[in-house]
Protein backbone atom coordinates (compact mmCIF):
# COMPACT_ATOMS: atom_id res chain seq x y z
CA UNK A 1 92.35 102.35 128.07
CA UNK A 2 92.09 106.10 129.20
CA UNK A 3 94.86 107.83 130.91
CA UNK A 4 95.06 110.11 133.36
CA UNK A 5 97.80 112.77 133.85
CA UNK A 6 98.43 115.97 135.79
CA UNK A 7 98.91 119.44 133.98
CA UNK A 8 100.99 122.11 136.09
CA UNK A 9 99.86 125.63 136.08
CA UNK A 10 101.49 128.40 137.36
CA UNK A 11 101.73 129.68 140.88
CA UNK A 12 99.46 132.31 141.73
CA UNK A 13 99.97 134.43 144.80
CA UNK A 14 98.02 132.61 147.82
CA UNK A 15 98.09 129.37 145.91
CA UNK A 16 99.30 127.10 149.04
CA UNK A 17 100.31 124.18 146.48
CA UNK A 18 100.73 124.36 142.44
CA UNK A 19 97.18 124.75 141.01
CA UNK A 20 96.39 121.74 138.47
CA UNK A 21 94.21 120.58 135.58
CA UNK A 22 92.96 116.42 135.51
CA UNK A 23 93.52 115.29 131.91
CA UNK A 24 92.01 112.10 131.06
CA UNK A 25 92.51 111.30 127.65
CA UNK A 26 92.08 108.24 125.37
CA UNK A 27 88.49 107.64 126.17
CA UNK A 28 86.16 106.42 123.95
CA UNK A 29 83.14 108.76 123.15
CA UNK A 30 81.24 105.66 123.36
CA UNK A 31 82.63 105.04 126.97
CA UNK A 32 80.28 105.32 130.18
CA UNK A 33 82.73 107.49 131.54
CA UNK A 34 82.63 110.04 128.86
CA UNK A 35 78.93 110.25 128.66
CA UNK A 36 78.25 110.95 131.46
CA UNK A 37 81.21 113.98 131.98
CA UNK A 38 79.53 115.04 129.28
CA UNK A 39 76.13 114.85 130.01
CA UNK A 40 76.73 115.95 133.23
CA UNK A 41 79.09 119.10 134.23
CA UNK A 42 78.76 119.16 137.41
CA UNK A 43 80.25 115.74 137.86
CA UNK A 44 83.38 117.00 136.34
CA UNK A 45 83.12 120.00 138.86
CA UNK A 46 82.49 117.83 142.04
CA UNK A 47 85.80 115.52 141.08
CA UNK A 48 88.01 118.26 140.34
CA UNK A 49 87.31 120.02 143.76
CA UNK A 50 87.50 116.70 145.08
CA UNK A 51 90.63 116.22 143.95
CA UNK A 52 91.86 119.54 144.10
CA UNK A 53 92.23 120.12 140.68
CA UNK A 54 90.96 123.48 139.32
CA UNK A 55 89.78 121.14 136.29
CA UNK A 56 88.76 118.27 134.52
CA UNK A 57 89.22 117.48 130.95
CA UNK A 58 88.05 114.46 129.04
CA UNK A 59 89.77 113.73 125.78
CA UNK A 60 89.06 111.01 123.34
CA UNK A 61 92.31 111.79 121.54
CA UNK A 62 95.68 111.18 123.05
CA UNK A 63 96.91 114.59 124.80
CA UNK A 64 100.71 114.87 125.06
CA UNK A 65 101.95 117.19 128.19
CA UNK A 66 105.55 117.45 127.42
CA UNK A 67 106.05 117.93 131.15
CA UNK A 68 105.04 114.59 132.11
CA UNK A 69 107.55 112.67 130.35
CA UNK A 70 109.28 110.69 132.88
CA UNK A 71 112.24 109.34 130.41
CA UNK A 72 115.42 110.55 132.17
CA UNK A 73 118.38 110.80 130.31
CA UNK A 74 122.22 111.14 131.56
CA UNK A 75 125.16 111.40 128.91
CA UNK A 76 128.42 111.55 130.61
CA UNK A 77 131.60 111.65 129.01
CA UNK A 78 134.17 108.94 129.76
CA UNK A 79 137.46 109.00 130.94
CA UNK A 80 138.59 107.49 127.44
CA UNK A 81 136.59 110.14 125.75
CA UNK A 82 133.47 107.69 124.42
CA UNK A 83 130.05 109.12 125.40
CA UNK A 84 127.96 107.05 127.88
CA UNK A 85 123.95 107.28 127.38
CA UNK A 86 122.30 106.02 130.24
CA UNK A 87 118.24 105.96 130.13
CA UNK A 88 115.63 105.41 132.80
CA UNK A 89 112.02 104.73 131.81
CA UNK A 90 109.68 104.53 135.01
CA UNK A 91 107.93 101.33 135.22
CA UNK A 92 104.15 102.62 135.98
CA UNK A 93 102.36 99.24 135.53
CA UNK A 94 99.24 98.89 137.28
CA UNK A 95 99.56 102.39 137.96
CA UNK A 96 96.70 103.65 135.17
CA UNK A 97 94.63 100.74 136.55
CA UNK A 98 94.39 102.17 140.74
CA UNK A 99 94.24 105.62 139.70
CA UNK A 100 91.16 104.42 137.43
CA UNK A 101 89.88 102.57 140.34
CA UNK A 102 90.23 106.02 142.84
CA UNK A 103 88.76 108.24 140.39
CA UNK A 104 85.70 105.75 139.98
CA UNK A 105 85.40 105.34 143.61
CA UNK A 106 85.47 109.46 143.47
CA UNK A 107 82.52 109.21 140.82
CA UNK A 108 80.12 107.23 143.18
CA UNK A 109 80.71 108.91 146.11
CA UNK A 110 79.85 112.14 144.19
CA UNK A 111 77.03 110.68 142.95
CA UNK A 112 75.89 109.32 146.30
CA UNK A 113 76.10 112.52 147.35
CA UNK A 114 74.21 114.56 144.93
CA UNK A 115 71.37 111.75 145.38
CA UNK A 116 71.49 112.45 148.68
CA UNK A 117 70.72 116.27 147.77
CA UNK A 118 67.60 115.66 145.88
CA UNK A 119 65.76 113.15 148.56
């Protein structure tokens, strides 16, 4: 199932929140989705101004961004001098499924639209 994540860029001068790039990765080349980002750039341009992002970049391959790694890790030394490991792992289920469900709602209604344009 593909995933979407957020890559941080760097702060510009003027840039009134952190500029962005949409990463949605693990899709299938034989996926709907992919054919038509691919088929059709504008699409791609329409959702990332939509979204605010100053891209949008399909992947079939799995994309690591080290910065979204949500594992938190605390080691703290004890009182009796053993080391105490604590981890948190977010639990993001159903997460991937609405933020599918948004961007595909984002899809239509850019579609819509650019029907809209040619009547």
């Amino acid at each position: 199932m593909a995933r979407l994540q957020i890559l941080e860029l760097p702060e510009g001068t003027g840039d009134d929140r952190p500029p962005f790039i949409l990463v949605i990765d693990e899709v299938a080349f034989d996926n709907p989705v992919y054919e038509r980002f691919v088929a059709d750039e504008e699409l791609a341009t329409g959702l990332a101004s939509r979204v605010g992002a100053r891209a949008v970049l399909v992947f079939e391959d799995t994309i690591d961004i080290p910065a979204n790694d949500l594992t938190l890790t605390h080691v703290q030394e004890a009182a009796d001098g053993n080391v105490i490991r604590l981890r948190v792992e977010p639990d993001l289920e159903g997460f991937t499924e609405t933020v599918m469900t948004e961007v595909a709602k984002a899809q239509a209604e850019v579609m819509d639209a650019r029907r809209g344009e040619r009547r």
